[in-house]
PDB file of N, CA and C in Angstrom:
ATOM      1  N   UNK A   1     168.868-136.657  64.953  1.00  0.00           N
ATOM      2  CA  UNK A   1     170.135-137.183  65.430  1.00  0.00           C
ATOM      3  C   UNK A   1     170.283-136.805  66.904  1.00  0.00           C
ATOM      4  N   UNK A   2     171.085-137.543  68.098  1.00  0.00           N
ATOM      5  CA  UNK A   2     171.096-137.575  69.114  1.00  0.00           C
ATOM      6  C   UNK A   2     172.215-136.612  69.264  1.00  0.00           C
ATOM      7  N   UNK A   3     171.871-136.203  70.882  1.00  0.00           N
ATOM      8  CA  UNK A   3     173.447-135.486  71.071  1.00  0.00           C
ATOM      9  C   UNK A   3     174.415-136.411  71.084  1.00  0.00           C
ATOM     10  N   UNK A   4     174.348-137.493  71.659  1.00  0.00           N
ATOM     11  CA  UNK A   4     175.362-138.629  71.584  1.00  0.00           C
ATOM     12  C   UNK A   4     176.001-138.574  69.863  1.00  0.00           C
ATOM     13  N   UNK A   5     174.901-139.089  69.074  1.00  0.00           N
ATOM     14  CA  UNK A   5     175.434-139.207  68.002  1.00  0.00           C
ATOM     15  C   UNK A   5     176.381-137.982  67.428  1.00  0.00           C
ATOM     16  N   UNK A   6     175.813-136.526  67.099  1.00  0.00           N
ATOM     17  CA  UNK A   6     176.491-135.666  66.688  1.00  0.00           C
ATOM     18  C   UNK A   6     177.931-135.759  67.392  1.00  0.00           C
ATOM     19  N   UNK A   7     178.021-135.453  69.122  1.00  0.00           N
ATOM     20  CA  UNK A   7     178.733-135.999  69.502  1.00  0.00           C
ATOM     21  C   UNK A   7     179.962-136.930  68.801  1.00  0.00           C
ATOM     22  N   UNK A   8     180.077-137.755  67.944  1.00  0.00           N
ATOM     23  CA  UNK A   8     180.514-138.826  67.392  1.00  0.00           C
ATOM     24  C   UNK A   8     181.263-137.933  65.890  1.00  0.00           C
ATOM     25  N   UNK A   9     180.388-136.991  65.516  1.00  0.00           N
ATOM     26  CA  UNK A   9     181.235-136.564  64.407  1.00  0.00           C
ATOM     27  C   UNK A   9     182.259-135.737  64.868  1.00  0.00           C
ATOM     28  N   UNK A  10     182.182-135.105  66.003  1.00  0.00           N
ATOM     29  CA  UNK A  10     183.525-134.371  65.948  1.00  0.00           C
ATOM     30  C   UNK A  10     184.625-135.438  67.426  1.00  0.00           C
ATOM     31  N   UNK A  11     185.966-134.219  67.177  1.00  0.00           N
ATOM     32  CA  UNK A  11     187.040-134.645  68.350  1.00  0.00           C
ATOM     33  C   UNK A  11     187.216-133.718  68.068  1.00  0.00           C
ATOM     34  N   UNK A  12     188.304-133.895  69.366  1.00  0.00           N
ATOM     35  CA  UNK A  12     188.631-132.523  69.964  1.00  0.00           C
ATOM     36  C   UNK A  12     189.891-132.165  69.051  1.00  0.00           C
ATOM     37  N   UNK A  13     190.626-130.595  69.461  1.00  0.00           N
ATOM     38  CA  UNK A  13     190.862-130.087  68.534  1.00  0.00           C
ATOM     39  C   UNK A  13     192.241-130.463  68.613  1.00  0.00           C
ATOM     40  N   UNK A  14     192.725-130.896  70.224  1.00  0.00           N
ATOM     41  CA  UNK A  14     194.023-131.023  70.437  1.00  0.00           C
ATOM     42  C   UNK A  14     194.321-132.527  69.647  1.00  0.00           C
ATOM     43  N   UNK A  15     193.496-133.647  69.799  1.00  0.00           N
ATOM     44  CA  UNK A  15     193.370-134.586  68.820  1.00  0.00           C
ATOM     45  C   UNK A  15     193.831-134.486  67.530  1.00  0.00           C
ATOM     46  N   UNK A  16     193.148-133.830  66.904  1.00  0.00           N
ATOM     47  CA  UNK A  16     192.627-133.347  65.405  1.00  0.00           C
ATOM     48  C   UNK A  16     194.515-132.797  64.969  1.00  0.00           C
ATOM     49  N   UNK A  17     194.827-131.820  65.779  1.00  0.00           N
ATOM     50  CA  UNK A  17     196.430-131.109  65.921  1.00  0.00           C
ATOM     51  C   UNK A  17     197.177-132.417  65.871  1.00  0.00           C
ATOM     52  N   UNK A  18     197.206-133.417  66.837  1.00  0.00           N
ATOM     53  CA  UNK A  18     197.746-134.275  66.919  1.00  0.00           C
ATOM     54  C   UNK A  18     197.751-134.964  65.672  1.00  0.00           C
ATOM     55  N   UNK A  19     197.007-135.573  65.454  1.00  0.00           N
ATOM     56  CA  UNK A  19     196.429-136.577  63.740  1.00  0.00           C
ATOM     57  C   UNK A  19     197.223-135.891  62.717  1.00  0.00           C
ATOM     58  N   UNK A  20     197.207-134.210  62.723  1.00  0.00           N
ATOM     59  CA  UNK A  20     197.522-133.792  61.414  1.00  0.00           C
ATOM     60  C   UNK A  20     199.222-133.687  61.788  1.00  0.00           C
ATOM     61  N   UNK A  21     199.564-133.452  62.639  1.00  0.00           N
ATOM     62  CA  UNK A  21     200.821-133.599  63.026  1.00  0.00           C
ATOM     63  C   UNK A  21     201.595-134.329  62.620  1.00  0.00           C
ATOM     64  N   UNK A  22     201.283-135.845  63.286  1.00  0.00           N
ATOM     65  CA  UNK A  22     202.176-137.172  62.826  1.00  0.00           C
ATOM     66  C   UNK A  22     202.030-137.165  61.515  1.00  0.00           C
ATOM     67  N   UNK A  23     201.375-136.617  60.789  1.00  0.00           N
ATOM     68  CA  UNK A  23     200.813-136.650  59.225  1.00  0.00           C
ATOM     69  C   UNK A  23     202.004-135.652  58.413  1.00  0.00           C
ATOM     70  N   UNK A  24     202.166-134.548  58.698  1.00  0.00           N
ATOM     71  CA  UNK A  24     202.604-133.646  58.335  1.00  0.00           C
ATOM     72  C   UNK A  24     203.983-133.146  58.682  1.00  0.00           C
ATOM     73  N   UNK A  25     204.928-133.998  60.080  1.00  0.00           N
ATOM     74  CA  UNK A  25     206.195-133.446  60.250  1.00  0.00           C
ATOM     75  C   UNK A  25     206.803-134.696  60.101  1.00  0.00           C
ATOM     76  N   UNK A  26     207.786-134.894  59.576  1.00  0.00           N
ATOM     77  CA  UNK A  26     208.210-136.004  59.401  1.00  0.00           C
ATOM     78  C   UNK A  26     209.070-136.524  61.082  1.00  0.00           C
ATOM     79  N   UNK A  27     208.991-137.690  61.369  1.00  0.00           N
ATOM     80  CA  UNK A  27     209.945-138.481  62.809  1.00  0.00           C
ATOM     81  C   UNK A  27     211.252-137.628  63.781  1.00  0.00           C
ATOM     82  N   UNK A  28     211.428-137.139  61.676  1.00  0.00           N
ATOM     83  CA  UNK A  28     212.817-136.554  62.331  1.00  0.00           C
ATOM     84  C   UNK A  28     213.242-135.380  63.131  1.00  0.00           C
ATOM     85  N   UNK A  29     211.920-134.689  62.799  1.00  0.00           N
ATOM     86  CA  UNK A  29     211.702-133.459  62.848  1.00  0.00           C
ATOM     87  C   UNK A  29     210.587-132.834  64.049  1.00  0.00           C
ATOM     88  N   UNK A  30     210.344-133.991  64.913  1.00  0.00           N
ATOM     89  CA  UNK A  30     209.199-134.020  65.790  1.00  0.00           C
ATOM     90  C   UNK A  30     209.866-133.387  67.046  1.00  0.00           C
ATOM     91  N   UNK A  31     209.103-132.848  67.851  1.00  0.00           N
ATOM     92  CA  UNK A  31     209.324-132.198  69.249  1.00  0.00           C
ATOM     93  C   UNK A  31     209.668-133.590  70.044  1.00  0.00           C
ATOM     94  N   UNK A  32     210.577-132.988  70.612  1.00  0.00           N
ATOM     95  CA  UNK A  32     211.206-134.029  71.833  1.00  0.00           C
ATOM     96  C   UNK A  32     211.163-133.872  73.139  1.00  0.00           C
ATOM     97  N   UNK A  33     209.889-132.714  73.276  1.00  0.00           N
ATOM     98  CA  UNK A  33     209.182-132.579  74.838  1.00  0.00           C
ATOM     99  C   UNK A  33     207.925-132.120  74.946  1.00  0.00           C
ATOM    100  N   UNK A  34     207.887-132.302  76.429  1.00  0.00           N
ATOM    101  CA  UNK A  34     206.497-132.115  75.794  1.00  0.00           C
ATOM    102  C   UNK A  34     206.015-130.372  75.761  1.00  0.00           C
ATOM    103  N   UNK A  35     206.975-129.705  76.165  1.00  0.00           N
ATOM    104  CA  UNK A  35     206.629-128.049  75.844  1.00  0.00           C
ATOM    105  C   UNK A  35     206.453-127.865  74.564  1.00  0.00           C
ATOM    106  N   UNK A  36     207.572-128.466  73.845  1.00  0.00           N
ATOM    107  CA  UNK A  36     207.763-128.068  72.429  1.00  0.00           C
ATOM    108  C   UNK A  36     206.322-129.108  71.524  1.00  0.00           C
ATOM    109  N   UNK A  37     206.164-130.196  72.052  1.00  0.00           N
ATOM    110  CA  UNK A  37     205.391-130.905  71.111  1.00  0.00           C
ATOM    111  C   UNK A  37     204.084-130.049  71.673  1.00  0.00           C
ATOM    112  N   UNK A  38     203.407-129.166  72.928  1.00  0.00           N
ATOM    113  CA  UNK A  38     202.384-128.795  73.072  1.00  0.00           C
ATOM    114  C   UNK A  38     202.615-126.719  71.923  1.00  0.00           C
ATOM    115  N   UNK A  39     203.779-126.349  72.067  1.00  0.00           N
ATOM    116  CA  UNK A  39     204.139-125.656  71.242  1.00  0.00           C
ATOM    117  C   UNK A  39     203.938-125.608  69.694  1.00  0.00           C
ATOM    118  N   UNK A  40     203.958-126.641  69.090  1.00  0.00           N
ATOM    119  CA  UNK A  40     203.974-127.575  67.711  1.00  0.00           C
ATOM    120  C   UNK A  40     202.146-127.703  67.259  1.00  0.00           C
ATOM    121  N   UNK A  41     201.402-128.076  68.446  1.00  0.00           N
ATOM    122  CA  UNK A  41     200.212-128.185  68.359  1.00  0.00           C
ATOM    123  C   UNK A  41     199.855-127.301  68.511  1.00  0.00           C
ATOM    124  N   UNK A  42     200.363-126.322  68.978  1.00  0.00           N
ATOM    125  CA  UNK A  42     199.424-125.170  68.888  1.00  0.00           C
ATOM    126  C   UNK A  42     199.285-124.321  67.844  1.00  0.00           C
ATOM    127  N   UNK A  43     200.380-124.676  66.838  1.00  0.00           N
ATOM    128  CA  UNK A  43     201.170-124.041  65.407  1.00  0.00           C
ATOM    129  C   UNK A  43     199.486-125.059  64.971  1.00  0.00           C
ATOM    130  N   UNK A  44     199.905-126.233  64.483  1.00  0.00           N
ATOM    131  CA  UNK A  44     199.223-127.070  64.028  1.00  0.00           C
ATOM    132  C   UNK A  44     197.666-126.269  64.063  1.00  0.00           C
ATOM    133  N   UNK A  45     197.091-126.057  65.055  1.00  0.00           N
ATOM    134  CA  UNK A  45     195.836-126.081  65.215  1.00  0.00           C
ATOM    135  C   UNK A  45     195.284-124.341  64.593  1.00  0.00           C
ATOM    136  N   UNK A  46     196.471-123.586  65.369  1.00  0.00           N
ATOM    137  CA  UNK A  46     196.165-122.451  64.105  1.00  0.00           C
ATOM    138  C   UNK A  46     196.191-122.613  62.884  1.00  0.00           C
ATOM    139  N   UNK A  47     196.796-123.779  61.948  1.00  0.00           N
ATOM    140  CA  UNK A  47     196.939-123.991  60.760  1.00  0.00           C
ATOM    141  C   UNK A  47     195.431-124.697  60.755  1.00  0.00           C
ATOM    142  N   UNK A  48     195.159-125.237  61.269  1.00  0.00           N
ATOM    143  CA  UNK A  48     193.458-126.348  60.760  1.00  0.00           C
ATOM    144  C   UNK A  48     192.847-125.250  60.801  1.00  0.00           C
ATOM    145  N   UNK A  49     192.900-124.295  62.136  1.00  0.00           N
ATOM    146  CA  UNK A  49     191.701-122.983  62.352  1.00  0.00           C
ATOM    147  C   UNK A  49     191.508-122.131  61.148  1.00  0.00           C
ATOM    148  N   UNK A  50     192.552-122.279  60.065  1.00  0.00           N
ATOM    149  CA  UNK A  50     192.633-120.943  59.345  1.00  0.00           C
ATOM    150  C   UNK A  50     191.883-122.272  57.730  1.00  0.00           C
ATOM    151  N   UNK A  51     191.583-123.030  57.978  1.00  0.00           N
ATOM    152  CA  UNK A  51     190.949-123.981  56.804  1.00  0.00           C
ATOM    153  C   UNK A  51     190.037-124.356  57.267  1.00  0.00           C
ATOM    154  N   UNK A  52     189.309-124.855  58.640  1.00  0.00           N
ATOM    155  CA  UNK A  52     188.008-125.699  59.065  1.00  0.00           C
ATOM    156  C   UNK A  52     187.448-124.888  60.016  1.00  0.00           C
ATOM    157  N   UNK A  53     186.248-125.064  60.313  1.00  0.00           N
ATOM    158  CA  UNK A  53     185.666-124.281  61.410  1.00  0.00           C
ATOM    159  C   UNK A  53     185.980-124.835  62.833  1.00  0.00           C
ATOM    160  N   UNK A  54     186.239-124.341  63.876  1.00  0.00           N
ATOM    161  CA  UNK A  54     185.952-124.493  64.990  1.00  0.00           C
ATOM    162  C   UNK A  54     185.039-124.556  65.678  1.00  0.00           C
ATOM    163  N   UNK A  55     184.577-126.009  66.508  1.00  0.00           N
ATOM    164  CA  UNK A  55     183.373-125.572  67.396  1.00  0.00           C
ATOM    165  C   UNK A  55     183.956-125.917  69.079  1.00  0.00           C
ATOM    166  N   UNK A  56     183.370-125.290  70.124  1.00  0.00           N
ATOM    167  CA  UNK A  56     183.162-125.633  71.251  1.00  0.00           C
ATOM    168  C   UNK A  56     181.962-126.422  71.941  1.00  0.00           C
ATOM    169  N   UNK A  57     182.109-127.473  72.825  1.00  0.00           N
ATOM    170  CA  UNK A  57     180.996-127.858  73.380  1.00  0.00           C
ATOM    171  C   UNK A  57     181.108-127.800  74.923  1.00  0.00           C
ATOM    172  N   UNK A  58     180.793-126.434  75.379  1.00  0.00           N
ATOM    173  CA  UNK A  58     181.148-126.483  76.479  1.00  0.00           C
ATOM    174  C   UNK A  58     179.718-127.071  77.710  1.00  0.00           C
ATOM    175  N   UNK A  59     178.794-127.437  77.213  1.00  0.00           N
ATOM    176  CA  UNK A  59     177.645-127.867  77.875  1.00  0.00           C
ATOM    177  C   UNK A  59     177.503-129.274  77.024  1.00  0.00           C
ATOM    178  N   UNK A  60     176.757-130.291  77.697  1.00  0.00           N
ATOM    179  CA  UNK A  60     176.176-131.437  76.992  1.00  0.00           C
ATOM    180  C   UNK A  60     175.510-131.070  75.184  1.00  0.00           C
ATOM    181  N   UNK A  61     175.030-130.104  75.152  1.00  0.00           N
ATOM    182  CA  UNK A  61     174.714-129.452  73.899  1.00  0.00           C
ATOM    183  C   UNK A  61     175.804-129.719  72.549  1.00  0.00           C
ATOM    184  N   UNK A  62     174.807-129.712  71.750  1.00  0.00           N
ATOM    185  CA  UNK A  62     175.783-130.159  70.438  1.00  0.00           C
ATOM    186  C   UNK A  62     177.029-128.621  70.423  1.00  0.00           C
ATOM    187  N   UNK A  63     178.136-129.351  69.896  1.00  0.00           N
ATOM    188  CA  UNK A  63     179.355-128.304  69.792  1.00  0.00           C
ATOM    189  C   UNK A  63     178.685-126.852  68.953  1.00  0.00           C
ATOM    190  N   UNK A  64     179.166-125.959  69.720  1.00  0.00           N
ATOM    191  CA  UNK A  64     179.063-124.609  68.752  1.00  0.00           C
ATOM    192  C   UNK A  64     179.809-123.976  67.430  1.00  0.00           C
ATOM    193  N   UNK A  65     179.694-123.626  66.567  1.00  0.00           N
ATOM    194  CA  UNK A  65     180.724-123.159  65.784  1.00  0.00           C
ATOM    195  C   UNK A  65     181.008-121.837  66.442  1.00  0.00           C
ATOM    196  N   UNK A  66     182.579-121.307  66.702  1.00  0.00           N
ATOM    197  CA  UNK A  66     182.697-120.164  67.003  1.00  0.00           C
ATOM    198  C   UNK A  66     183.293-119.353  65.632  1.00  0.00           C
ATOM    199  N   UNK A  67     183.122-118.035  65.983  1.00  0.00           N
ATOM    200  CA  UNK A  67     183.019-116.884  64.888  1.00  0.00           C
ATOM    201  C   UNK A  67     184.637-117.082  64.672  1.00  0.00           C
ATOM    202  N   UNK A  68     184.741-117.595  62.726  1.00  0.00           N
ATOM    203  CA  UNK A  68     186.081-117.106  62.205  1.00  0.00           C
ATOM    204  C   UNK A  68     187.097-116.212  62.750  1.00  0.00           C
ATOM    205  N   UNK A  69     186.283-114.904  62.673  1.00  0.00           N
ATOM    206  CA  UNK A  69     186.918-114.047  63.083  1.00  0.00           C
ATOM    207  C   UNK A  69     186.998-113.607  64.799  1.00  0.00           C
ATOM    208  N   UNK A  70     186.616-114.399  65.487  1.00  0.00           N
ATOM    209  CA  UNK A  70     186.705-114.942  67.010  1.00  0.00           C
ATOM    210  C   UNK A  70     188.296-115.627  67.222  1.00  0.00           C
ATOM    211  N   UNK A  71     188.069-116.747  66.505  1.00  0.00           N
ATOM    212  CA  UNK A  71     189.207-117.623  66.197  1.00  0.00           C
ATOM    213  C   UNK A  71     190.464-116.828  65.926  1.00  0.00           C
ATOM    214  N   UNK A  72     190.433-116.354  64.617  1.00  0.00           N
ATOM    215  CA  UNK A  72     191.511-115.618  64.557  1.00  0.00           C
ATOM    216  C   UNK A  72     192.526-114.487  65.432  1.00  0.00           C
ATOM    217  N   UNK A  73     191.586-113.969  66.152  1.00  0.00           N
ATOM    218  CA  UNK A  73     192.427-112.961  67.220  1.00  0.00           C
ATOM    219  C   UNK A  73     192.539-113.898  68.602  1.00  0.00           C
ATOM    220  N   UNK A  74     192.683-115.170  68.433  1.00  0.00           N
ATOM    221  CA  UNK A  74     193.308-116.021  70.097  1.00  0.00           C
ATOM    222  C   UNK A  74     194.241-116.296  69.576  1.00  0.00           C
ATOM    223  N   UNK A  75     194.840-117.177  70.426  1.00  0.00           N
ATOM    224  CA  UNK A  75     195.943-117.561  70.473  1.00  0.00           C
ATOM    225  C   UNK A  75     195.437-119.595  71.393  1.00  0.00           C
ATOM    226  N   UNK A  76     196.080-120.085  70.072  1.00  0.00           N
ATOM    227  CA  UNK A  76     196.105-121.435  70.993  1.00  0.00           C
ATOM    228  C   UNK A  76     196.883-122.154  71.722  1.00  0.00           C
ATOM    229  N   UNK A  77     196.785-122.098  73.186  1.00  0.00           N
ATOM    230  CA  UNK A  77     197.308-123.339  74.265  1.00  0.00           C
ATOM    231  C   UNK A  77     197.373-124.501  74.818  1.00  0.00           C
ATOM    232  N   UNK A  78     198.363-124.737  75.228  1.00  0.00           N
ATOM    233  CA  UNK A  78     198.141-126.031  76.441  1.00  0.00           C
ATOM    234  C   UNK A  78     197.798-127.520  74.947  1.00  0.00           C
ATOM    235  N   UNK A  79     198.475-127.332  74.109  1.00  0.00           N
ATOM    236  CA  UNK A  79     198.573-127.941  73.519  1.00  0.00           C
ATOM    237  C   UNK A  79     196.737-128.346  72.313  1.00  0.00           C
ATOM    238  N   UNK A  80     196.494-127.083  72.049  1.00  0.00           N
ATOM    239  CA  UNK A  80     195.363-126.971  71.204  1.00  0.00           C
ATOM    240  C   UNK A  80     194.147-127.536  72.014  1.00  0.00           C
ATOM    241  N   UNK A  81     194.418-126.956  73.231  1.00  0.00           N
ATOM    242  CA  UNK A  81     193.340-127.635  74.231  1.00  0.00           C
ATOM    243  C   UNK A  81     192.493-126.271  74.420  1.00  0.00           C
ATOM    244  N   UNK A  82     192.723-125.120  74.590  1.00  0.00           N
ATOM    245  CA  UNK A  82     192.238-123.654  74.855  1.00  0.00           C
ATOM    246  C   UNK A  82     192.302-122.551  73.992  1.00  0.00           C
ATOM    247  N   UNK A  83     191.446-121.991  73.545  1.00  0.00           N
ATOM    248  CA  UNK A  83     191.897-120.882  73.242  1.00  0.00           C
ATOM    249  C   UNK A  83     191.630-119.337  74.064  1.00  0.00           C
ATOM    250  N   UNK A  84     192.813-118.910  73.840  1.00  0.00           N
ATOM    251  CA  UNK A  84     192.948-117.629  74.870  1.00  0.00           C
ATOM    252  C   UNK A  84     193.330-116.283  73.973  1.00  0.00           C
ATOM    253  N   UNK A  85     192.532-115.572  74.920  1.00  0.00           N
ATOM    254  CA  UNK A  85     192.782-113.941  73.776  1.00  0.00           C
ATOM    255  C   UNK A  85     193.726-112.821  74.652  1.00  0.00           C
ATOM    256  N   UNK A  86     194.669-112.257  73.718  1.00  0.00           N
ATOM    257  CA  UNK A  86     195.265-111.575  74.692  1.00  0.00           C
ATOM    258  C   UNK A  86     195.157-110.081  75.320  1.00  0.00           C
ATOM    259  N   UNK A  87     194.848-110.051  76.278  1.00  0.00           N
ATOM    260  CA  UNK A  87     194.842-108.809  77.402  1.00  0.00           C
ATOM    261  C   UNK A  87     193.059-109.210  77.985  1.00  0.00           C
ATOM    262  N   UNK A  88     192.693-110.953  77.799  1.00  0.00           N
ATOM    263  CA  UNK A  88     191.350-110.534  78.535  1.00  0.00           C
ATOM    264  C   UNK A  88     192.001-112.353  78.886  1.00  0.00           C
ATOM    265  N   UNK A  89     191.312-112.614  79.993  1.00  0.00           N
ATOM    266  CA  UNK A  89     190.893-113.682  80.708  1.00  0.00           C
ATOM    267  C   UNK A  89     190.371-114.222  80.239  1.00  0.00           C
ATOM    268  N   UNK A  90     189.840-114.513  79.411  1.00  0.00           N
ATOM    269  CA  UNK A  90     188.401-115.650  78.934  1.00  0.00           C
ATOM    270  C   UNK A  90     189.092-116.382  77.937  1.00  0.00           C
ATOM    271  N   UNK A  91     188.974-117.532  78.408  1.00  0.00           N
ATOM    272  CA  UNK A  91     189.538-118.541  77.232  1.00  0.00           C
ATOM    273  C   UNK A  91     188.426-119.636  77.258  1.00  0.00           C
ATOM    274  N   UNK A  92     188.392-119.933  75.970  1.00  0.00           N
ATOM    275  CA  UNK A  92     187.479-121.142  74.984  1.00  0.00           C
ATOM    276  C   UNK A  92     187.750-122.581  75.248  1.00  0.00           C
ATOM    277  N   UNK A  93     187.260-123.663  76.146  1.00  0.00           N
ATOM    278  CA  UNK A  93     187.997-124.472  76.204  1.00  0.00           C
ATOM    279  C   UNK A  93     186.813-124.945  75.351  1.00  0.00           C
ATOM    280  N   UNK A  94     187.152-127.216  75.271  1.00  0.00           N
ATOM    281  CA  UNK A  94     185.818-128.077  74.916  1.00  0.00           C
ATOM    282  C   UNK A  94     186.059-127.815  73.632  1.00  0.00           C
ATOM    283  N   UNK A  95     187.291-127.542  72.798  1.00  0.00           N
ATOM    284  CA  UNK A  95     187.346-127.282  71.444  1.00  0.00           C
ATOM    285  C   UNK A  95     187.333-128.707  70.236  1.00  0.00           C
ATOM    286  N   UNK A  96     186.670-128.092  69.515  1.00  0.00           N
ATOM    287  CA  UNK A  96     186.310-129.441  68.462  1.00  0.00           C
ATOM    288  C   UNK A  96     186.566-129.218  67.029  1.00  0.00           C
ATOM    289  N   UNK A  97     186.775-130.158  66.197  1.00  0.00           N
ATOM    290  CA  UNK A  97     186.359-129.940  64.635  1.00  0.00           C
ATOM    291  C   UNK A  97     185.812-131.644  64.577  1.00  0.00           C
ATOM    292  N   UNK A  98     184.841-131.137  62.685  1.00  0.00           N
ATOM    293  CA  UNK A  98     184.283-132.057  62.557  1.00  0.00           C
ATOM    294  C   UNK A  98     185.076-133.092  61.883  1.00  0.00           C
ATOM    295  N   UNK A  99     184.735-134.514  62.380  1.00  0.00           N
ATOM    296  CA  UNK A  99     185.840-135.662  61.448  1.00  0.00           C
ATOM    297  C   UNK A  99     185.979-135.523  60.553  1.00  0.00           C
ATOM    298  N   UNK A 100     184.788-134.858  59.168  1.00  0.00           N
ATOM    299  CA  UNK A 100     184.922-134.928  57.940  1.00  0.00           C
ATOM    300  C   UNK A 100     185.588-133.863  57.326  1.00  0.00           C
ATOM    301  N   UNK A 101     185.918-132.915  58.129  1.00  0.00           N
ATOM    302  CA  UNK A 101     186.807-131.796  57.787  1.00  0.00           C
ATOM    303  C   UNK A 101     188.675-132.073  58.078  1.00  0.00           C
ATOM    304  N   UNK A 102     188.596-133.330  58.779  1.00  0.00           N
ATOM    305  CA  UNK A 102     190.480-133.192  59.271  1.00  0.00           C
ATOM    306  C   UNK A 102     191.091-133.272  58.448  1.00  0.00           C
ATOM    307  N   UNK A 103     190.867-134.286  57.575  1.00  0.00           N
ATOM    308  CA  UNK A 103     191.632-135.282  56.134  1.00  0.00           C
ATOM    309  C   UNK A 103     191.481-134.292  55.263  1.00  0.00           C
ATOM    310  N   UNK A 104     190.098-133.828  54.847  1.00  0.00           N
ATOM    311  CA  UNK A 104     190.958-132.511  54.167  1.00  0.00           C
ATOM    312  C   UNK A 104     191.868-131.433  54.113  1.00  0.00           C
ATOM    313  N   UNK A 105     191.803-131.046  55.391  1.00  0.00           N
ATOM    314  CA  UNK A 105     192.896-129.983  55.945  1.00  0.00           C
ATOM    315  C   UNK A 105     193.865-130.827  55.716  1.00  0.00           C
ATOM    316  N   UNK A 106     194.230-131.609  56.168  1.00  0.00           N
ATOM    317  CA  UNK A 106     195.026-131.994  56.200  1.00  0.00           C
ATOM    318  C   UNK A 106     196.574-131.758  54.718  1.00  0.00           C
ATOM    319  N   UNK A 107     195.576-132.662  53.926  1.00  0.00           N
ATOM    320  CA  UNK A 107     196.013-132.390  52.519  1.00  0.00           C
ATOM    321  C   UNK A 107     196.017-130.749  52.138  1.00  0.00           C
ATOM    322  N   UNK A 108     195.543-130.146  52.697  1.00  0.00           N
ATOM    323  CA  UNK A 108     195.479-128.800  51.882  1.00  0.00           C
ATOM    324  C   UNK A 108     196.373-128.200  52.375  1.00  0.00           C
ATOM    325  N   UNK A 109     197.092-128.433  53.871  1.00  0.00           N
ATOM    326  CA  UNK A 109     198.202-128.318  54.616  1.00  0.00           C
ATOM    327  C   UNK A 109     199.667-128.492  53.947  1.00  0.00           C
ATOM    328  N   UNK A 110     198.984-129.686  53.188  1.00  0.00           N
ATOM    329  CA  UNK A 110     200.695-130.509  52.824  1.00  0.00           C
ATOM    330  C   UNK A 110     200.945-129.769  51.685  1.00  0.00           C
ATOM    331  N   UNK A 111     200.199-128.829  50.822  1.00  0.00           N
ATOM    332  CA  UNK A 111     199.981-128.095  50.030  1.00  0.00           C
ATOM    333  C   UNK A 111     200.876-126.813  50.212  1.00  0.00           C
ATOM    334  N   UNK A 112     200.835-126.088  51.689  1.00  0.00           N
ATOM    335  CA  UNK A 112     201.368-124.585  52.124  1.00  0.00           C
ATOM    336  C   UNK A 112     202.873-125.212  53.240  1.00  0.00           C
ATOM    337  N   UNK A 113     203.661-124.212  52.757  1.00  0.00           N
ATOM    338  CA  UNK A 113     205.043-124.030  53.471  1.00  0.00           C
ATOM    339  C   UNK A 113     204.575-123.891  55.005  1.00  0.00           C
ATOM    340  N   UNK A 114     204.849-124.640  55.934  1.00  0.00           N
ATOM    341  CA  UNK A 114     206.502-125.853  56.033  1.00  0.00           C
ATOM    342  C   UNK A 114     206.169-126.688  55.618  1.00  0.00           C
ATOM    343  N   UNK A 115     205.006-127.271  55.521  1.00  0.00           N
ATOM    344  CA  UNK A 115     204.723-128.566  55.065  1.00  0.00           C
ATOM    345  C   UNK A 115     204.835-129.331  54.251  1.00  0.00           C
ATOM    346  N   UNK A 116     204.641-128.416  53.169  1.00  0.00           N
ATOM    347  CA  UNK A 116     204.985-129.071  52.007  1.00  0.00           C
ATOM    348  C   UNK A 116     204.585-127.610  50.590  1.00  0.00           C
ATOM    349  N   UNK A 117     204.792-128.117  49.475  1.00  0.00           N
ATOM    350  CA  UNK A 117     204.505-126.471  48.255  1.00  0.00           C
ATOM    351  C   UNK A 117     205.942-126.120  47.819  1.00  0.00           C
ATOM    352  N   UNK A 118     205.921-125.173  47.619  1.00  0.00           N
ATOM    353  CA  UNK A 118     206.979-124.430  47.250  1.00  0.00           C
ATOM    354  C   UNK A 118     207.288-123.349  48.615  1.00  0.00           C
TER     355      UNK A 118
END
């Protein structure tokens, strides 16, 4: 498979936040700027992070998976575009998941509080 092609299975993560978003908050209930809607995605994307893997592609190279437990101690910004860790400088941009992982999260989302559950 090509890099192009692999390429093709994933998007990016702020995407992916986005997709599960309109999916998961209802019209009424949506951010009405764009602080708060990049605020919202960043909720969002810690919620996919804690069900799908994360990869970065920060070179032409197929996306990387980064370490679970990498993931877990950032914090995501700028609207699930970066991730940044706190008290160091280095943040993760080029963030991805794979297409065949969104739709499931997704649903497994609508499953856990706010979204949906008990």
């Amino acid at each position: 498979m090509s890099a192009e092609e692999e390429q093709g299975e994933f998007l990016p993560l702020s995407v992916a936040a986005a997709i599960a978003y309109g999916s998961l908050v209802p019209g009424h209930q949506a951010a009405r700027d764009r602080a708060d809607l990049d605020e919202h995605l960043n909720v969002i994307a810690a919620a996919l992070a804690s069900i799908v893997p994360i990869f970065s592609s920060i070179t032409a190279q197929a996306p990387q998976m980064l370490p679970p437990e990498r993931v877990a101690r950032g914090n995501f910004r700028q609207g699930a575009q970066i991730l940044g860790f706190v008290g160091d400088a280095e943040v993760v941009s080029a963030l991805r998941v794979r297409n065949a992982d969104l739709f499931v999260a997704i649903e497994q989302l609508r499953l856990r509080p706010p979204f949906g559950g008990n």
